[in-house]
C-alpha atoms as a PDB file:
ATOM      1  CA  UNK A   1     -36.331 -50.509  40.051  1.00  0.00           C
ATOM      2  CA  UNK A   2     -39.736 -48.504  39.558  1.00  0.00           C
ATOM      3  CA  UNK A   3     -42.255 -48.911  42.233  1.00  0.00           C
ATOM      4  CA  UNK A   4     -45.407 -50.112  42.051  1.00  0.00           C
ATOM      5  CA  UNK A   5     -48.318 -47.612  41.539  1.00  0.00           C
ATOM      6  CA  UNK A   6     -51.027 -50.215  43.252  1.00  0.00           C
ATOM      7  CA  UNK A   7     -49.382 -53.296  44.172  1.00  0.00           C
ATOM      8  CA  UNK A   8     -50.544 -56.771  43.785  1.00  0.00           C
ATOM      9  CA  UNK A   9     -51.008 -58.700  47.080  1.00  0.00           C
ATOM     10  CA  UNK A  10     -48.275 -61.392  46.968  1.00  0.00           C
ATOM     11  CA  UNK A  11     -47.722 -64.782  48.629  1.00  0.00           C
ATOM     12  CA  UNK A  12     -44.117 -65.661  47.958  1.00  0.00           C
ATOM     13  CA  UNK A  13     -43.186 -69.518  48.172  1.00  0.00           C
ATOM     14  CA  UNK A  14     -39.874 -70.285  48.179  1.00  0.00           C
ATOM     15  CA  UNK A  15     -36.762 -72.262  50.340  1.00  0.00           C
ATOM     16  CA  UNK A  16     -32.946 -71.820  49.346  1.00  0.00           C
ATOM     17  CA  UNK A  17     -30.964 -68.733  48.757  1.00  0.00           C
ATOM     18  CA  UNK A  18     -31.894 -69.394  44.968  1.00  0.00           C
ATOM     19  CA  UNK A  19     -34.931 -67.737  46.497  1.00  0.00           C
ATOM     20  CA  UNK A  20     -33.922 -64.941  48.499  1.00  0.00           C
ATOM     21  CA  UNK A  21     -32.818 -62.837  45.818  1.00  0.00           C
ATOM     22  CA  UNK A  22     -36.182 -62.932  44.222  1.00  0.00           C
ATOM     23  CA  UNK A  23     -37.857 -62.191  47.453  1.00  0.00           C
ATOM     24  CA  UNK A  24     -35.721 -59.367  48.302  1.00  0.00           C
ATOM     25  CA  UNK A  25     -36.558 -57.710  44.638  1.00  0.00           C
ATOM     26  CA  UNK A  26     -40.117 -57.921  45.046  1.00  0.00           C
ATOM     27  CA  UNK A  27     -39.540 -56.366  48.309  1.00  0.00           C
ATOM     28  CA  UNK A  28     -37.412 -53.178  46.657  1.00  0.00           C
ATOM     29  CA  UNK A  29     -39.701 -52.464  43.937  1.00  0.00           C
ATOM     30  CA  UNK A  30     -42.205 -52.016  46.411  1.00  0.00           C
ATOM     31  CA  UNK A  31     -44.606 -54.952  45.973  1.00  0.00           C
ATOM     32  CA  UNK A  32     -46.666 -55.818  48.565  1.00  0.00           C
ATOM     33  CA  UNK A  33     -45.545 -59.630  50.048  1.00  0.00           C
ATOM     34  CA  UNK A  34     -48.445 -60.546  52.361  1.00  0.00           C
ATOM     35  CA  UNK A  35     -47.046 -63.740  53.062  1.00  0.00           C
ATOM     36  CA  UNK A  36     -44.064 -65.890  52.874  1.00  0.00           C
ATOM     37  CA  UNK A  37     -44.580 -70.230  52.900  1.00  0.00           C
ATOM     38  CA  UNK A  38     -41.510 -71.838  52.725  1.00  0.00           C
ATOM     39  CA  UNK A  39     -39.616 -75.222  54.162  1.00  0.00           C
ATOM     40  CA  UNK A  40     -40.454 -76.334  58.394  1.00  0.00           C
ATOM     41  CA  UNK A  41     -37.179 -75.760  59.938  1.00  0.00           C
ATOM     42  CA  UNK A  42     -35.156 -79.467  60.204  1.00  0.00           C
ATOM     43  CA  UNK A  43     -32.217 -80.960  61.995  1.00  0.00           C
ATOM     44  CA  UNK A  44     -28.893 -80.798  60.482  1.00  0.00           C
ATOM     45  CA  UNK A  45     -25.217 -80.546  61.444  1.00  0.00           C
ATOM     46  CA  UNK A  46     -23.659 -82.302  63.590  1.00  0.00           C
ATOM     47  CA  UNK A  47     -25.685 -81.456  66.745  1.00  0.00           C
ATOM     48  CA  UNK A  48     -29.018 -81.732  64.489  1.00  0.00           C
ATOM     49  CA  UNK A  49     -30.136 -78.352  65.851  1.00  0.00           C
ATOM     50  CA  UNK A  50     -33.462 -77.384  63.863  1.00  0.00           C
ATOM     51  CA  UNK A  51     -32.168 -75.048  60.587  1.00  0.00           C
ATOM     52  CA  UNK A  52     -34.245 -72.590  59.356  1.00  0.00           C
ATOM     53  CA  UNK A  53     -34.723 -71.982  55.314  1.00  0.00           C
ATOM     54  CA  UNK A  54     -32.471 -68.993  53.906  1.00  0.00           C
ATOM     55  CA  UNK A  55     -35.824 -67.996  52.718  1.00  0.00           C
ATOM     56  CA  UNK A  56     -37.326 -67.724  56.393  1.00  0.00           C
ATOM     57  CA  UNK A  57     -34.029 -66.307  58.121  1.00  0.00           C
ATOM     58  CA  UNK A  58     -34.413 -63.140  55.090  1.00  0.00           C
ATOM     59  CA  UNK A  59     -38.869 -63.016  56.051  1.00  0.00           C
ATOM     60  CA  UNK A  60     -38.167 -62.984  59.210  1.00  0.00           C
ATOM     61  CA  UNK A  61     -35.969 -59.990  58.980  1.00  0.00           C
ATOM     62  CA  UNK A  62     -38.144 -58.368  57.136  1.00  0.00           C
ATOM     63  CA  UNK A  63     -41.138 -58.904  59.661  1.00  0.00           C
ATOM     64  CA  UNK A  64     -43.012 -61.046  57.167  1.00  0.00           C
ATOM     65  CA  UNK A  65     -45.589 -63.253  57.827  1.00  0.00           C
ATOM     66  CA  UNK A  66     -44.583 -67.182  57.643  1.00  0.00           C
ATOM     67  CA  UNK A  67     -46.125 -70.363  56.561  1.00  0.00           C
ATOM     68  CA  UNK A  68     -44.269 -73.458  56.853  1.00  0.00           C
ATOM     69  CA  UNK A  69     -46.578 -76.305  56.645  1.00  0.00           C
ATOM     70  CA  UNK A  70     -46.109 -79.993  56.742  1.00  0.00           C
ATOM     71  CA  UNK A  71     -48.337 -80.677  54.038  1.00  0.00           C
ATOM     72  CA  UNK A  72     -49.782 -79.062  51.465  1.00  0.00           C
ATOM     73  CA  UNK A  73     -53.002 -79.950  51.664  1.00  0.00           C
ATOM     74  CA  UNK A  74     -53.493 -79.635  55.401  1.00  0.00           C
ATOM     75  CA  UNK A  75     -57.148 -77.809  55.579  1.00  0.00           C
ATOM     76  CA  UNK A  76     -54.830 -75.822  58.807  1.00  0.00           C
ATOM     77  CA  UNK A  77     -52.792 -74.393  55.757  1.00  0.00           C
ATOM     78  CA  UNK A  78     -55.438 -73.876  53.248  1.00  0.00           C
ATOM     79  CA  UNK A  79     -57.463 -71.752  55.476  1.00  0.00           C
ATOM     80  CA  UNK A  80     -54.466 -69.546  56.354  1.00  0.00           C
ATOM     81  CA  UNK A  81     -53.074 -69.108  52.809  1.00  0.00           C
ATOM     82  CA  UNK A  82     -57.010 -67.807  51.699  1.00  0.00           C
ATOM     83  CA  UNK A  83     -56.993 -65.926  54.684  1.00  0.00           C
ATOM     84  CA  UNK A  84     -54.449 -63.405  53.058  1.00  0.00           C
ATOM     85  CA  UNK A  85     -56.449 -62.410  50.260  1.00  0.00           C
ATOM     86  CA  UNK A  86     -53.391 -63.079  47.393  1.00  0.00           C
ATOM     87  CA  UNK A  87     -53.853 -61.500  43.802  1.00  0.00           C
ATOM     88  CA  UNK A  88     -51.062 -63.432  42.843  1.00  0.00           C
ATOM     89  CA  UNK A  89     -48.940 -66.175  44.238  1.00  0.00           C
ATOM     90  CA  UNK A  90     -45.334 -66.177  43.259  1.00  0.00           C
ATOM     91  CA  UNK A  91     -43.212 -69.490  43.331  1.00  0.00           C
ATOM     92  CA  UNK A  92     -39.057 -69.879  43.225  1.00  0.00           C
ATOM     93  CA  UNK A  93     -37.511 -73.092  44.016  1.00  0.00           C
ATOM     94  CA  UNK A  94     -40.245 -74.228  46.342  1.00  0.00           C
ATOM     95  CA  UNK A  95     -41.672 -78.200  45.942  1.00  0.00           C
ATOM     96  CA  UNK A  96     -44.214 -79.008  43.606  1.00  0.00           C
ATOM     97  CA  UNK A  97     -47.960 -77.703  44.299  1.00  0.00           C
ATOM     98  CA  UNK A  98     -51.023 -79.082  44.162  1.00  0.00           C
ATOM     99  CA  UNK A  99     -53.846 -77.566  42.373  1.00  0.00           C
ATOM    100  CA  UNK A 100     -55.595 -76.971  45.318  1.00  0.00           C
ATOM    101  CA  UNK A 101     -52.864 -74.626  46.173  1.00  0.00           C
ATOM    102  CA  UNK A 102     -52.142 -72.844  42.686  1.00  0.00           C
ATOM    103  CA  UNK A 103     -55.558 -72.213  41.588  1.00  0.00           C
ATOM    104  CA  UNK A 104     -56.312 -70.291  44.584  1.00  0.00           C
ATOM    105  CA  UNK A 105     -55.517 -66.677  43.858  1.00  0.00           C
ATOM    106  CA  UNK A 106     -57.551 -64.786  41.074  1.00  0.00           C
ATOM    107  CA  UNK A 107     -53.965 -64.344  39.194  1.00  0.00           C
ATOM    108  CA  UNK A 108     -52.998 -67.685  39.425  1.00  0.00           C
ATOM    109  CA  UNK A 109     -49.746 -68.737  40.550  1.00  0.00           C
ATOM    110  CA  UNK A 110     -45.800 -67.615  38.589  1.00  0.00           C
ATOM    111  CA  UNK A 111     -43.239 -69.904  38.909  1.00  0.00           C
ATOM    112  CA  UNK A 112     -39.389 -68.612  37.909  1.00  0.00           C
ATOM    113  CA  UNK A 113     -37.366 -71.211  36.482  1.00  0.00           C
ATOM    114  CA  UNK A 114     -33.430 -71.130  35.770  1.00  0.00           C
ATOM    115  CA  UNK A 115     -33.424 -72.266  32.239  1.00  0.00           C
ATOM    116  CA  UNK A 116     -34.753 -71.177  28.493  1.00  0.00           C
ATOM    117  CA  UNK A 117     -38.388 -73.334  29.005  1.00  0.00           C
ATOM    118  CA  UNK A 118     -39.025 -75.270  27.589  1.00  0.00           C
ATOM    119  CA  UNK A 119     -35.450 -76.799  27.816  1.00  0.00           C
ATOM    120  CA  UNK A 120     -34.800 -78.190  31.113  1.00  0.00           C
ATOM    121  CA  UNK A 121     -37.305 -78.883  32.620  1.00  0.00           C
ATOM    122  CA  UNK A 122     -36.871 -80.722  36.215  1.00  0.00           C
ATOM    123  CA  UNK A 123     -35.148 -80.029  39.368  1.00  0.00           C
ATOM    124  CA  UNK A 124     -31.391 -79.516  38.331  1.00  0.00           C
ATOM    125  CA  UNK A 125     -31.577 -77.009  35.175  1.00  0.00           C
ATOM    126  CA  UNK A 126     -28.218 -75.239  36.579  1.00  0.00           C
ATOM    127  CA  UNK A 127     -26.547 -78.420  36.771  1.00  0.00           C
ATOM    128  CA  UNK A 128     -27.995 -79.734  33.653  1.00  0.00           C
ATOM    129  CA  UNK A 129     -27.152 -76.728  31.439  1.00  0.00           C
ATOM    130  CA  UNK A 130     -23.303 -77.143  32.394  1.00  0.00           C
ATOM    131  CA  UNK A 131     -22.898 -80.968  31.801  1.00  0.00           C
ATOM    132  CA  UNK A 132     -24.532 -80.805  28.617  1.00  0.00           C
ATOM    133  CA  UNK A 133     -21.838 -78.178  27.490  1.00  0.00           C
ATOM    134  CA  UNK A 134     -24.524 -75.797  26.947  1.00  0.00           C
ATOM    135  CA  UNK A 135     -22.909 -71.957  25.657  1.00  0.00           C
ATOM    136  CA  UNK A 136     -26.641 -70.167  26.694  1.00  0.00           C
ATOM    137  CA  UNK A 137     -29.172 -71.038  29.249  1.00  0.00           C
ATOM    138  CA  UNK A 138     -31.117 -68.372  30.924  1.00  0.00           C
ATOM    139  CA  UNK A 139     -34.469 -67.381  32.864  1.00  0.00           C
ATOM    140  CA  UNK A 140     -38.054 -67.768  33.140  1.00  0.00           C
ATOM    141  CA  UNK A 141     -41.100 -67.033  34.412  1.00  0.00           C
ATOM    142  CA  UNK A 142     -44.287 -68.910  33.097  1.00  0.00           C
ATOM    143  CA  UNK A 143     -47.743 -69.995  34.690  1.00  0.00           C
ATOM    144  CA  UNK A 144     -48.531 -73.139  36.994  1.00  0.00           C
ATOM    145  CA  UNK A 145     -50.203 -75.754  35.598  1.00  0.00           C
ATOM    146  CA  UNK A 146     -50.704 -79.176  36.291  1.00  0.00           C
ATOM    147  CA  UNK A 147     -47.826 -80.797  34.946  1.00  0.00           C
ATOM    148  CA  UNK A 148     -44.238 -79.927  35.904  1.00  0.00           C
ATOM    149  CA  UNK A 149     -43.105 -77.137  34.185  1.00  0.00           C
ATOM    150  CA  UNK A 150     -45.112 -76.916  31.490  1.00  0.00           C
ATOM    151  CA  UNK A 151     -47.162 -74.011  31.835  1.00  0.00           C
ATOM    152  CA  UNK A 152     -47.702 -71.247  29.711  1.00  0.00           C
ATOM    153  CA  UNK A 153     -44.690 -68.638  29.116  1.00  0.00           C
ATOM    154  CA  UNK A 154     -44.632 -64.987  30.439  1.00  0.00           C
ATOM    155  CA  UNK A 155     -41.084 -63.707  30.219  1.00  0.00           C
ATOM    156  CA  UNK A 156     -37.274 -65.123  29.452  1.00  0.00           C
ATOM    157  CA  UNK A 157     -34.187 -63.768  29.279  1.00  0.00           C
ATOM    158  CA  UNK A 158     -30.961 -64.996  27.731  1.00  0.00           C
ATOM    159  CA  UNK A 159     -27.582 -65.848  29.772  1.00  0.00           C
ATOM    160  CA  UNK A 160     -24.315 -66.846  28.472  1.00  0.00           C
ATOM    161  CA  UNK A 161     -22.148 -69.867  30.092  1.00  0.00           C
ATOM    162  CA  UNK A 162     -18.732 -69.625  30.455  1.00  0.00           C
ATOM    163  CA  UNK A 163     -16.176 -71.629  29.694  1.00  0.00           C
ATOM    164  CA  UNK A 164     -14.901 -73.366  32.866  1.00  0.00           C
ATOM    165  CA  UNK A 165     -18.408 -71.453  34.852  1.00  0.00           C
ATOM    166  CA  UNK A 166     -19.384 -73.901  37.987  1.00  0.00           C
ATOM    167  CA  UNK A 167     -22.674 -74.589  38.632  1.00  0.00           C
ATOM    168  CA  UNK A 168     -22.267 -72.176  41.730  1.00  0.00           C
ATOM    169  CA  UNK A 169     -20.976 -69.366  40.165  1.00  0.00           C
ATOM    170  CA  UNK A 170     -23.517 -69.292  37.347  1.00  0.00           C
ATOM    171  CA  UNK A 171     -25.977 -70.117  39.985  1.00  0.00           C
ATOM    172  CA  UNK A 172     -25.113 -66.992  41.796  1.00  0.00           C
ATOM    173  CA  UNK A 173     -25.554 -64.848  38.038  1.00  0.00           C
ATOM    174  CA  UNK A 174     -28.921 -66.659  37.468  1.00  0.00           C
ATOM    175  CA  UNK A 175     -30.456 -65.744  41.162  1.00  0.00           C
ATOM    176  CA  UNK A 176     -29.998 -62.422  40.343  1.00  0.00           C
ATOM    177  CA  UNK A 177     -31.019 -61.834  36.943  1.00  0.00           C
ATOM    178  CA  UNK A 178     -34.085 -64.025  37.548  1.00  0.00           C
ATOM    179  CA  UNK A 179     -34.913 -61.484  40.106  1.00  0.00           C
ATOM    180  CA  UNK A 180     -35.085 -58.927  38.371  1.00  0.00           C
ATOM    181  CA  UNK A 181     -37.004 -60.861  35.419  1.00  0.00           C
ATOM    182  CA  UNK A 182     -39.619 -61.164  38.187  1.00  0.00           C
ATOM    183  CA  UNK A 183     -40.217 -58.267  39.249  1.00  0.00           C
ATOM    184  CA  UNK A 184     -40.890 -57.093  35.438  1.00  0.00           C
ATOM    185  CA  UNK A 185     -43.149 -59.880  35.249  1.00  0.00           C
ATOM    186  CA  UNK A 186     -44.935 -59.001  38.496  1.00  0.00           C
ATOM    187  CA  UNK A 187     -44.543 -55.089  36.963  1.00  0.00           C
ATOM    188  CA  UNK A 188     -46.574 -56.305  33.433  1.00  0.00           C
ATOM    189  CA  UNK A 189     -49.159 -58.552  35.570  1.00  0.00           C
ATOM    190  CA  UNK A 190     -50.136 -55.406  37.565  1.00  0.00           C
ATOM    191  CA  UNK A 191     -50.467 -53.415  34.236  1.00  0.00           C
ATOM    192  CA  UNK A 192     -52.439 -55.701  31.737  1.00  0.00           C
ATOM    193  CA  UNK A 193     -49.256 -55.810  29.692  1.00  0.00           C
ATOM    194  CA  UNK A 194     -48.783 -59.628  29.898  1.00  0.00           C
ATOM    195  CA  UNK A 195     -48.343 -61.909  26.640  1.00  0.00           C
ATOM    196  CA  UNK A 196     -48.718 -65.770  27.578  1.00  0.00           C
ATOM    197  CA  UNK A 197     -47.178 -68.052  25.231  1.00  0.00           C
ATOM    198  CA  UNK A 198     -48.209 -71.730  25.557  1.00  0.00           C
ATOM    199  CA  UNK A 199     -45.183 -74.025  25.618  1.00  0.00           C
ATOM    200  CA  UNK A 200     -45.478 -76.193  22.542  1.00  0.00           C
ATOM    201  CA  UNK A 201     -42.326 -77.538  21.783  1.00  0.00           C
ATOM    202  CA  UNK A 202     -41.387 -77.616  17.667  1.00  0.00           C
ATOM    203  CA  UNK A 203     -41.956 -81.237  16.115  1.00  0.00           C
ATOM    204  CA  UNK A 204     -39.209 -83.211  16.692  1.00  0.00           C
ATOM    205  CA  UNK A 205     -36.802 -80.456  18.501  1.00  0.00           C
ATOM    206  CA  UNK A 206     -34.888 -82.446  21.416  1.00  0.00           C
ATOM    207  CA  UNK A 207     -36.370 -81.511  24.792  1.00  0.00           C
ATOM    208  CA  UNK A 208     -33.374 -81.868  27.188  1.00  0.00           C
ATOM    209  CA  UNK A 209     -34.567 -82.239  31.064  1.00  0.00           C
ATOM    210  CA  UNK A 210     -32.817 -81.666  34.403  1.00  0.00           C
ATOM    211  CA  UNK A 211     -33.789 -84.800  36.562  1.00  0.00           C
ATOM    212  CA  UNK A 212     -32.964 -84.538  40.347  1.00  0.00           C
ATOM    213  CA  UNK A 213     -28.800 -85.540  40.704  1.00  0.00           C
ATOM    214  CA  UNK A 214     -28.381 -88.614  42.346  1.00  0.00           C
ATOM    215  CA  UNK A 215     -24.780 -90.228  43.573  1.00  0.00           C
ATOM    216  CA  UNK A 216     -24.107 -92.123  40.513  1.00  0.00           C
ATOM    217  CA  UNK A 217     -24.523 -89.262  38.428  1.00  0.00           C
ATOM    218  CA  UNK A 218     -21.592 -87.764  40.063  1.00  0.00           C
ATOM    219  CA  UNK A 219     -19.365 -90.781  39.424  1.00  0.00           C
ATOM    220  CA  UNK A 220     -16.474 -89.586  36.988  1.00  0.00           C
ATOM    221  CA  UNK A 221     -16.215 -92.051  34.156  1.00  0.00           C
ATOM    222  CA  UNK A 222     -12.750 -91.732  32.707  1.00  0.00           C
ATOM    223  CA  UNK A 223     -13.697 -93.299  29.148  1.00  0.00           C
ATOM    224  CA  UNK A 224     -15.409 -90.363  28.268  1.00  0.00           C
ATOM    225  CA  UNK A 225     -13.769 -87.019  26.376  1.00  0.00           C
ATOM    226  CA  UNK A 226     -12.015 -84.836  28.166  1.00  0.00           C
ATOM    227  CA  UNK A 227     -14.840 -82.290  27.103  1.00  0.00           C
ATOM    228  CA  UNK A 228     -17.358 -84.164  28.544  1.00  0.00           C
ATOM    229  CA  UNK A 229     -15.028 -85.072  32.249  1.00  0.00           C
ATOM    230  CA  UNK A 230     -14.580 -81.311  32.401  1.00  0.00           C
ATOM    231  CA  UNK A 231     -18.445 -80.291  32.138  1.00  0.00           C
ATOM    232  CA  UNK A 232     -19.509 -82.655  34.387  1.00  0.00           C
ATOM    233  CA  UNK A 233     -16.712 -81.090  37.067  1.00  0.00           C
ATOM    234  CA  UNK A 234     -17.563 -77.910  36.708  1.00  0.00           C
ATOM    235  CA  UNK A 235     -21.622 -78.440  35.952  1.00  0.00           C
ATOM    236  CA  UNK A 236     -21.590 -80.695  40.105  1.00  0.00           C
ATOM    237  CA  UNK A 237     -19.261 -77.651  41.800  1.00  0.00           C
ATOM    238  CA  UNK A 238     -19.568 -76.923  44.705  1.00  0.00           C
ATOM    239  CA  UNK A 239     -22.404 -78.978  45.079  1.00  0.00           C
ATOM    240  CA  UNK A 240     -22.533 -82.029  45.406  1.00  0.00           C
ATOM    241  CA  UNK A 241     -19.788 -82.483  43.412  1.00  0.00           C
ATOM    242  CA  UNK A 242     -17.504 -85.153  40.947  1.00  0.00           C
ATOM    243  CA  UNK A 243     -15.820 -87.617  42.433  1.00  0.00           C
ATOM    244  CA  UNK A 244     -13.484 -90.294  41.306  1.00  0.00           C
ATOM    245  CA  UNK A 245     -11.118 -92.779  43.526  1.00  0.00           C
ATOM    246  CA  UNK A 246      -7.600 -91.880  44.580  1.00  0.00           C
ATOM    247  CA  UNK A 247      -5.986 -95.126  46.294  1.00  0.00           C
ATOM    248  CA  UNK A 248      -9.509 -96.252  47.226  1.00  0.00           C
ATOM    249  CA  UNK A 249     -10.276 -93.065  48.643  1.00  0.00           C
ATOM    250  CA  UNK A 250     -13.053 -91.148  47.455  1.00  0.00           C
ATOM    251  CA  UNK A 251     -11.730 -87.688  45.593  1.00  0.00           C
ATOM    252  CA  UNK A 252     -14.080 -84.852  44.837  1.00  0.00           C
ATOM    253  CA  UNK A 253     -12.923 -82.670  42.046  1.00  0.00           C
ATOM    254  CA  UNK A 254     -14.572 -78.831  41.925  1.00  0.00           C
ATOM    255  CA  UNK A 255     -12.374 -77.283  39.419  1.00  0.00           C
ATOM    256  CA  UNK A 256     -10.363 -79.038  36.672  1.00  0.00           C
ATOM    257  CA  UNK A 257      -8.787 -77.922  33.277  1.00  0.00           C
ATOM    258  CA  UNK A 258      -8.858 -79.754  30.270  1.00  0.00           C
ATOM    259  CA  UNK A 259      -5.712 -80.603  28.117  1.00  0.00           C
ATOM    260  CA  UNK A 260      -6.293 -82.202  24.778  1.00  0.00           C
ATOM    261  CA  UNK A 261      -3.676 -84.295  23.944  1.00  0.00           C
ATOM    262  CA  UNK A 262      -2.402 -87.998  22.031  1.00  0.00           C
ATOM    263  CA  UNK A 263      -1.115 -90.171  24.498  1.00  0.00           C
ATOM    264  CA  UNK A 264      -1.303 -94.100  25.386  1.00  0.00           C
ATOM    265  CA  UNK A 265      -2.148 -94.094  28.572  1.00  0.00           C
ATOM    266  CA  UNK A 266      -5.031 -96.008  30.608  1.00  0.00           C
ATOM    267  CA  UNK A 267      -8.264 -93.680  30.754  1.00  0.00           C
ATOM    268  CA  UNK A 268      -8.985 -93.830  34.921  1.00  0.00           C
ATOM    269  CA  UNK A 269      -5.370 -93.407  35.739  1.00  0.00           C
ATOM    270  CA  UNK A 270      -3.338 -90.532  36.835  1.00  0.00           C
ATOM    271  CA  UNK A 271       0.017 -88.718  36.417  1.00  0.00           C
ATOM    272  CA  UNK A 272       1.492 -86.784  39.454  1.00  0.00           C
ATOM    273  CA  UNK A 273       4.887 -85.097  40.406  1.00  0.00           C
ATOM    274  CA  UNK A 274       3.628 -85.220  44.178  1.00  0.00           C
ATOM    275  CA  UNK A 275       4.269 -81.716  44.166  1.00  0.00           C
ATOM    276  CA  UNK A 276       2.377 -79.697  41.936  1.00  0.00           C
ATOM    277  CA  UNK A 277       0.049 -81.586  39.610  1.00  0.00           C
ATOM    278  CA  UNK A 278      -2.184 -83.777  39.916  1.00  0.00           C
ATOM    279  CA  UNK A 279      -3.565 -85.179  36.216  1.00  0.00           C
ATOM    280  CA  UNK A 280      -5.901 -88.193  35.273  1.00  0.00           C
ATOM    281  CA  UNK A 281      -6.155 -89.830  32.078  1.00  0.00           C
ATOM    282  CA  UNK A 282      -9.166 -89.863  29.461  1.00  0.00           C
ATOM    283  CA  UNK A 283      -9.235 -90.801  25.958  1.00  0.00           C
ATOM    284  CA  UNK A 284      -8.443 -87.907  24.271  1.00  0.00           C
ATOM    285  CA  UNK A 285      -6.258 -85.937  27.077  1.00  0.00           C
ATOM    286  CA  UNK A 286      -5.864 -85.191  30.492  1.00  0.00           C
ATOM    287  CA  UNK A 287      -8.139 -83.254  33.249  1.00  0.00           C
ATOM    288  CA  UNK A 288      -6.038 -81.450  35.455  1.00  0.00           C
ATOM    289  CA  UNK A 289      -7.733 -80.961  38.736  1.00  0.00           C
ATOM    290  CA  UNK A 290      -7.087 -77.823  40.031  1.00  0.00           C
ATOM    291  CA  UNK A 291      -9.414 -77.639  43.348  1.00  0.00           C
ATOM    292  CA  UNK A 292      -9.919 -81.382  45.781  1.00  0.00           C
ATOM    293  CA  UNK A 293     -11.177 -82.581  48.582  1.00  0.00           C
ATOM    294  CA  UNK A 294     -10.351 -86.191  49.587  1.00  0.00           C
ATOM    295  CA  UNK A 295     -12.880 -88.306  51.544  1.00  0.00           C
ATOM    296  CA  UNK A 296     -12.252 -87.280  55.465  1.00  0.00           C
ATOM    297  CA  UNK A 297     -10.028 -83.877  54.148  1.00  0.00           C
ATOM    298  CA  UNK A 298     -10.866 -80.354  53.507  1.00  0.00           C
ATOM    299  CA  UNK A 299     -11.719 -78.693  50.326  1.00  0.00           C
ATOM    300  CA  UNK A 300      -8.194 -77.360  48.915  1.00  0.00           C
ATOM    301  CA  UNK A 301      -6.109 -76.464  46.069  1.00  0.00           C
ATOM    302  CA  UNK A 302      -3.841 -79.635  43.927  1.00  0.00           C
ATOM    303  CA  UNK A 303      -0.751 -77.821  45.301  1.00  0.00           C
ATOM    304  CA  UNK A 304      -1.584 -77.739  48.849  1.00  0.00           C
ATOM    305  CA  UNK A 305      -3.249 -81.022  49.000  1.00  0.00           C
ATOM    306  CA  UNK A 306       0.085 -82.438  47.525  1.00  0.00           C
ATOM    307  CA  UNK A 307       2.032 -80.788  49.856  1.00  0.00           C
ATOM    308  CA  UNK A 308       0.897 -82.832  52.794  1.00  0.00           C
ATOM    309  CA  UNK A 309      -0.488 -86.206  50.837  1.00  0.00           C
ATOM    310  CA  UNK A 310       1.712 -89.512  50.881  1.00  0.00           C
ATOM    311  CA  UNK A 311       0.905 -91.933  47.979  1.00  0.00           C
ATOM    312  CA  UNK A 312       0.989 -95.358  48.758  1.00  0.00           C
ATOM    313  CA  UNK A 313       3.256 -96.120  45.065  1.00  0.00           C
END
């Protein structure tokens, strides 16, 4: 990547590895990060030891400075984010900001989102993209405005879905390729050479959105097509994944494959040799599943789960 002749000052804002990526290209091309705000640490695992952010294990590493304030709009906070003098604030997968906080810097505030804005909008685009059998999604960087999402466009780029693609694994394409879409943006800021588009959707074009997932969303419902079983798999993998009921016990799926086929079975049910396959019924076909991980179990493959499972009938 070229460097920067006269970098921008930059206050990065960001929390999960999503993030890191885009922090560590800004970093390579040479632009100057004068600050990092990201999540307080919080308890987790099993001994709720306090867990640092991927975003402040990488700035610390890098002997950045770090914010990691409560609240927002704690004057504490405000003082210390003016304090470092930002052209330019720069926001990837960080909560939502108030104005108080995006209106600061003389550049404003550029927020990268994973999808083709103004499609999927929300917190799940990824996810989103895949269940709704999307073929393309992509990248974006636009402005900060008041409402979510919705501010004016900088720069996109396209990205192709694959067929049986996880939300992970495109995930893991997306963090990359929006990094580098950032640091051109960041690149055309510095230079004047900047279009902004407003985002001003075409009358009556269907705006599809990417709400937070919540549990029920992940609930497999077998009366649906294969196609749409299979997208919903692969669009929750790894996280937090499909699930469905095997003998009362709550079965994740991560990776399936679809089979098309007549039959007159009983959508919800399943068809197993115990040995090998592992196969439940919707109306049009089958879903195979591939990859499990039954409630209390490890995360395996169909052939050595069945290996060591006993069904009840």
């Amino acid at each position: 990547m070229s460097q920067l002749v006269h970098p921008l000052r930059i206050v990065f804002m960001g929390t999960p590895e999503f993030a890191v990526a885009s922090l560590d290209a800004l970093l390579e091309a040479g632009c100057q990060v004068v600050g990092v705000v990201t999540a307080p640490d919080k308890p987790a695992g099993r001994g709720m030891k306090l867990q640092e952010s991927a975003v402040k294990t990488f700035a610390r590493s890098k002997g950045l400075k770090i914010l990691q304030p409560e609240k927002l709009k704690d004057p504490g906070f405000l003082d210390e984010l003016r304090s470092l003098h930002a052209d330019v604030q720069v926001v990837v997968a960080f909560r939502m900001l108030p104005e108080v906080v995006w209106n600061m810097p003389p550049r404003g505030t550029i927020n990268l989102h994973a999808s083709l804005l103004p499609q999927y909008r929300g917190a799940a685009p990824i996810n989103w993209a895949i269940i709704e059998g999307e073929k393309e999604t992509g990248v974006t960087t636009f402005r900060l405005q008041h409402q979510i999402d919705t501010g004016n466009l900088l720069m996109s780029e396209k990205i192709a879905i694959g067929e049986d693609e996880t939300a992970g694994e495109l995930h893991d394409r997306m963090k990359q390729i929006g990094a580098r879409l950032l640091v051109r943006t960041i690149q055309n800021l510095g230079s004047g050479g900047l279009t902004e588009i407003p985002q001003n959707p075409a009358s009556g074009e269907n705006l599809r959105h990417a709400p937070k997932i919540f549990t029920e969303t992940c609930r497999i419902d077998w009366n649906k097509p294969v196609e749409e079983v299979h997208n919903l798999i692969r669009g929750l993998s790894p996280f937090p994944g499909a699930f469905t009921l095997l003998e009362g016990k709550m079965l994740k799926i991560y990776r399936s494959r679809k089979i098309n086929a007549i039959h007159t079975g009983t959508p919800g049910s399943y068809l197993t040799d115990q040995k090998t396959y592992l196969k439940y019924v919707c109306p049009d076909g089958y879903i195979e599943v591939l990859e499990l991980q039954l409630e209390g179990k490890k995360k395996m493959g169909t052939g050595d789960f069945l290996k060591g499972y006993r069904f009840i009938s």
